[in-house]
Protein backbone atom coordinates (compact mmCIF):
# COMPACT_ATOMS: atom_id res chain seq x y z
CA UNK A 1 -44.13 -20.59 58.72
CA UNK A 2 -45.39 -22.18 56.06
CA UNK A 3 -43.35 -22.51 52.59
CA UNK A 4 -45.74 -19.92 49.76
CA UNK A 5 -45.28 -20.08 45.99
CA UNK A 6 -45.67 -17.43 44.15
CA UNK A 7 -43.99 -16.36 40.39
CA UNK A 8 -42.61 -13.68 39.86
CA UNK A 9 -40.26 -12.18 37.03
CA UNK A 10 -36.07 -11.75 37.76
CA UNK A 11 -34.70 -8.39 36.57
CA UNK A 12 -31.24 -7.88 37.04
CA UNK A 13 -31.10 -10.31 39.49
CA UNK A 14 -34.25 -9.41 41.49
CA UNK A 15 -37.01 -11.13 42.54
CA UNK A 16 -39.99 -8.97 43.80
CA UNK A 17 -42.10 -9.97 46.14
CA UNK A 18 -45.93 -9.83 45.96
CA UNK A 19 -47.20 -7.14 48.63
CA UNK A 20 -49.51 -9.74 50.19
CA UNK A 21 -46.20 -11.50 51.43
CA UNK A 22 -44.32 -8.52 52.17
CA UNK A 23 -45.54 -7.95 55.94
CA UNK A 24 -45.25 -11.61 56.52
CA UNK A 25 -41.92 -13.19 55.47
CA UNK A 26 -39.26 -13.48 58.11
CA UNK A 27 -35.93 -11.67 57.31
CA UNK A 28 -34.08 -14.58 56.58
CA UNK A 29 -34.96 -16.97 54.13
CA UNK A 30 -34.35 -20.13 52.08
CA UNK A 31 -34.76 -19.62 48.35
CA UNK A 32 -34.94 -22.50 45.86
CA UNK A 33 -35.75 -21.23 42.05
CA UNK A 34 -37.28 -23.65 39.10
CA UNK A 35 -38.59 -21.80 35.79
CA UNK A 36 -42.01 -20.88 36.27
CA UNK A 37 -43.25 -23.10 32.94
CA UNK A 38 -41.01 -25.86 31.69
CA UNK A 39 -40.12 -25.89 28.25
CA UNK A 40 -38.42 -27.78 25.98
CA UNK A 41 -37.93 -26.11 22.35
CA UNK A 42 -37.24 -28.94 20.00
CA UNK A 43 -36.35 -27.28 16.18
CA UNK A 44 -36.17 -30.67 13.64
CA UNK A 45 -36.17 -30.28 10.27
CA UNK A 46 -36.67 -32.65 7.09
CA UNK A 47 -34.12 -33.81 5.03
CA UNK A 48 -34.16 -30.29 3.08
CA UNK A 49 -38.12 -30.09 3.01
CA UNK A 50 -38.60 -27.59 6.13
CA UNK A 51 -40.06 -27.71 9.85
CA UNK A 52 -41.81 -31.33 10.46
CA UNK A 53 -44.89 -31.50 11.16
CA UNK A 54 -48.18 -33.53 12.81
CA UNK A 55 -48.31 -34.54 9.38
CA UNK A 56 -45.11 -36.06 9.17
CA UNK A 57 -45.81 -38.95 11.93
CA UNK A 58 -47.76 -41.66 11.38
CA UNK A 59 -48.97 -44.52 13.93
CA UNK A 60 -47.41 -47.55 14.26
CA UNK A 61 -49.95 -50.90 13.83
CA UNK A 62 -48.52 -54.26 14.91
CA UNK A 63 -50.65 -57.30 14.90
CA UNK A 64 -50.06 -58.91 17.94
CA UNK A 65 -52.86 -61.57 18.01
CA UNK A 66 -50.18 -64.77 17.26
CA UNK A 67 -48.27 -63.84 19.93
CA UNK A 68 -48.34 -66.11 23.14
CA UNK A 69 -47.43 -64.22 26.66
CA UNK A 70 -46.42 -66.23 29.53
CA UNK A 71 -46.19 -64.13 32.61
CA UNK A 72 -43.66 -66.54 34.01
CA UNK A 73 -41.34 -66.49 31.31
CA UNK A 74 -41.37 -62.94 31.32
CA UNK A 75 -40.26 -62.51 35.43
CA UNK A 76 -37.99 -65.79 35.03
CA UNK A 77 -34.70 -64.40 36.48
CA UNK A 78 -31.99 -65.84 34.47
């Protein structure tokens, strides 16, 4: 059989199962769960000022044209 993916929501510790699956799923099976969107909520504030915003960032500029590169000082292993 091959593995299907489906979401579904968990209420009180069950998962349904979409119908179209239902007829097809052997009685036994592996389960792995991973949330269904991943989220991060990151909540940063200013020093006293409120929630930070796009506004708050600005880009970084360096001028980088006096620089010398030398790929083989860079892999060198010391």
């Amino acid at each position: 059989m091959k593995p299907i993916q489906f979401e579904s929501d968990v209420k009180s510790g069950v998962i349904r199962i979409p119908e179209q699956y239902v007829g097809i799923i052997p009685r036994v099976v592996r389960v792995t769960l991973a949330p269904a969107h991943e989220t991060r909520i990151i909540s940063a504030t200013k020093s006293g000022a409120g929630a930070l915003t796009s506004g708050d960032f600005s880009a970084l500029k360096i001028d980088t044209r006096d620089w010398t590169f030398d790929r083989g000082d860079v892999n060198e292993r010391r």
